[in-house]
Protein backbone atom coordinates (compact mmCIF):
# COMPACT_ATOMS: atom_id res chain seq x y z
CA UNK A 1 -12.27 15.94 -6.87
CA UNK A 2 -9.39 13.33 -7.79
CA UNK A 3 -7.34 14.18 -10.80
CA UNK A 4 -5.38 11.61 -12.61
CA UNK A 5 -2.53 12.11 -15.46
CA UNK A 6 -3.10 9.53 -17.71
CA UNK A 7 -0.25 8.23 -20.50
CA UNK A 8 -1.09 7.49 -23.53
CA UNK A 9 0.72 4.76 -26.11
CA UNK A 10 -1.38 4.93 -29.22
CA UNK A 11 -1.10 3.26 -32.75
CA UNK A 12 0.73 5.89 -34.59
CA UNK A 13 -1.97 5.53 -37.60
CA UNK A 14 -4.00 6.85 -35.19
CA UNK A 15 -3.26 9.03 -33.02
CA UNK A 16 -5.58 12.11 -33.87
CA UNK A 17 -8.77 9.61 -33.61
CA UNK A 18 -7.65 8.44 -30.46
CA UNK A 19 -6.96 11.90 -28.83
CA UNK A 20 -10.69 12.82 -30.26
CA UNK A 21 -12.50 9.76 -28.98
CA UNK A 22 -10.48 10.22 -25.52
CA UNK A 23 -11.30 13.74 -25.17
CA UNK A 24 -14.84 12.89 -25.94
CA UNK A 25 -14.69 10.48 -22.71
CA UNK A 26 -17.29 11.42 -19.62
CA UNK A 27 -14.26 12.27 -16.99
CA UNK A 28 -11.80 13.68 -19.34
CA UNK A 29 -10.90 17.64 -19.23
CA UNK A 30 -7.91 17.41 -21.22
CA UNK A 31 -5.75 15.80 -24.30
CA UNK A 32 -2.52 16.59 -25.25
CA UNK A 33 -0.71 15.51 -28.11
CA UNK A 34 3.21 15.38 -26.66
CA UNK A 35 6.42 15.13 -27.73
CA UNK A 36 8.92 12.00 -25.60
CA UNK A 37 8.14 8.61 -24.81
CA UNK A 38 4.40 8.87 -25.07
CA UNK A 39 1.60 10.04 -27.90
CA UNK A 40 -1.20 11.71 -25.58
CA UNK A 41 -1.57 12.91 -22.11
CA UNK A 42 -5.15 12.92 -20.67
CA UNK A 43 -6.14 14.53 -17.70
CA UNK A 44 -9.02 12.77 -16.36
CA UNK A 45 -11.19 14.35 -12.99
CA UNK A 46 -13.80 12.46 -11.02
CA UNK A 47 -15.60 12.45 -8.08
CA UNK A 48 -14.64 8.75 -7.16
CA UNK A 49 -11.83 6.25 -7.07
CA UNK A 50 -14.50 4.18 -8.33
CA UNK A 51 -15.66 6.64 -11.16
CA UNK A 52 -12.16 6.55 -12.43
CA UNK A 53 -11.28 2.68 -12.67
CA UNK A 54 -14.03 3.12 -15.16
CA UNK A 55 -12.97 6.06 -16.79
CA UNK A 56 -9.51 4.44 -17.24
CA UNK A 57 -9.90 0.76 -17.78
CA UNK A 58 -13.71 0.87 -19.17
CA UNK A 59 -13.06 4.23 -21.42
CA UNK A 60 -9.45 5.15 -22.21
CA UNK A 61 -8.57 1.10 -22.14
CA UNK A 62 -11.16 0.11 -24.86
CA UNK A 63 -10.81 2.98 -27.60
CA UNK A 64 -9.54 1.40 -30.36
CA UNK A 65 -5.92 2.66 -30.83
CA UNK A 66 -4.40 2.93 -27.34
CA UNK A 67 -1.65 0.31 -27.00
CA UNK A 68 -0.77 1.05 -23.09
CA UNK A 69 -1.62 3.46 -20.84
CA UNK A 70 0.28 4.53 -17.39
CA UNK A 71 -1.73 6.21 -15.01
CA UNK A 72 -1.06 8.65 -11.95
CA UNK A 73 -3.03 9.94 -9.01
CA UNK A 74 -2.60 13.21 -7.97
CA UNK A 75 -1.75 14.05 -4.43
CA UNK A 76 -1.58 18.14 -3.97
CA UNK A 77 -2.43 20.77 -6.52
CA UNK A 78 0.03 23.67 -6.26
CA UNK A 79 -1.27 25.66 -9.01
CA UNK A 80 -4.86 27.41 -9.11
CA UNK A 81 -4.93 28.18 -12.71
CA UNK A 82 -7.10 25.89 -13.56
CA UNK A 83 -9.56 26.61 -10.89
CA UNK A 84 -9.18 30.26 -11.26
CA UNK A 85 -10.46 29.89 -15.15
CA UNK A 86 -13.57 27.78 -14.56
CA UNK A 87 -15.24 30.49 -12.31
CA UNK A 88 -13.85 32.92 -14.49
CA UNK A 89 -16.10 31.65 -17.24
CA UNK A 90 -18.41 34.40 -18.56
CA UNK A 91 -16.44 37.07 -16.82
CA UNK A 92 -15.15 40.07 -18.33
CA UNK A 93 -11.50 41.23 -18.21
């Protein structure tokens, strides 16, 4: 699985519709609203290098709204958190 951070510049006018329409994107498992020198941060995981040019360019690039984007490839998870929740799903404590 390749996981990519994904910064997001958005119109502020519309910042809440974009986050929406971006976390409704095939690919993406994550928006945050943020505080600093960005408006969202999406986490976007795919299969393929190929499946996420088109999650990027093809999805995130053409909601109407998002003024740049900066995007970066994760190398090395250190944290199993994440992992450690999705099979936890349907588990009791």
């Amino acid at each position: 699985m390749i996981t990519a951070i994904v910064l997001i510049d958005a119109d502020v006018a519309r910042i809440p519709e974009v986050a929406q329409e971006v976390a409704e994107l095939d690919g993406i498992t994550e928006v945050y609203s943020v505080t600093g020198n960005v408006d969202l941060i999406a986490l976007a995981r795919v299969r393929r290098h190929e499946d996420l040019a088109e999650v990027v360019a093809d999805r995130i690039g053409k909601v109407e709204g998002v003024r740049s984007m900066q995007t970066y490839i994760a190398f090395q998870a250190y944290s199993t958190h994440d992992l450690e929740q999705a099979f936890a799903i349907g588990l009791e404590d």
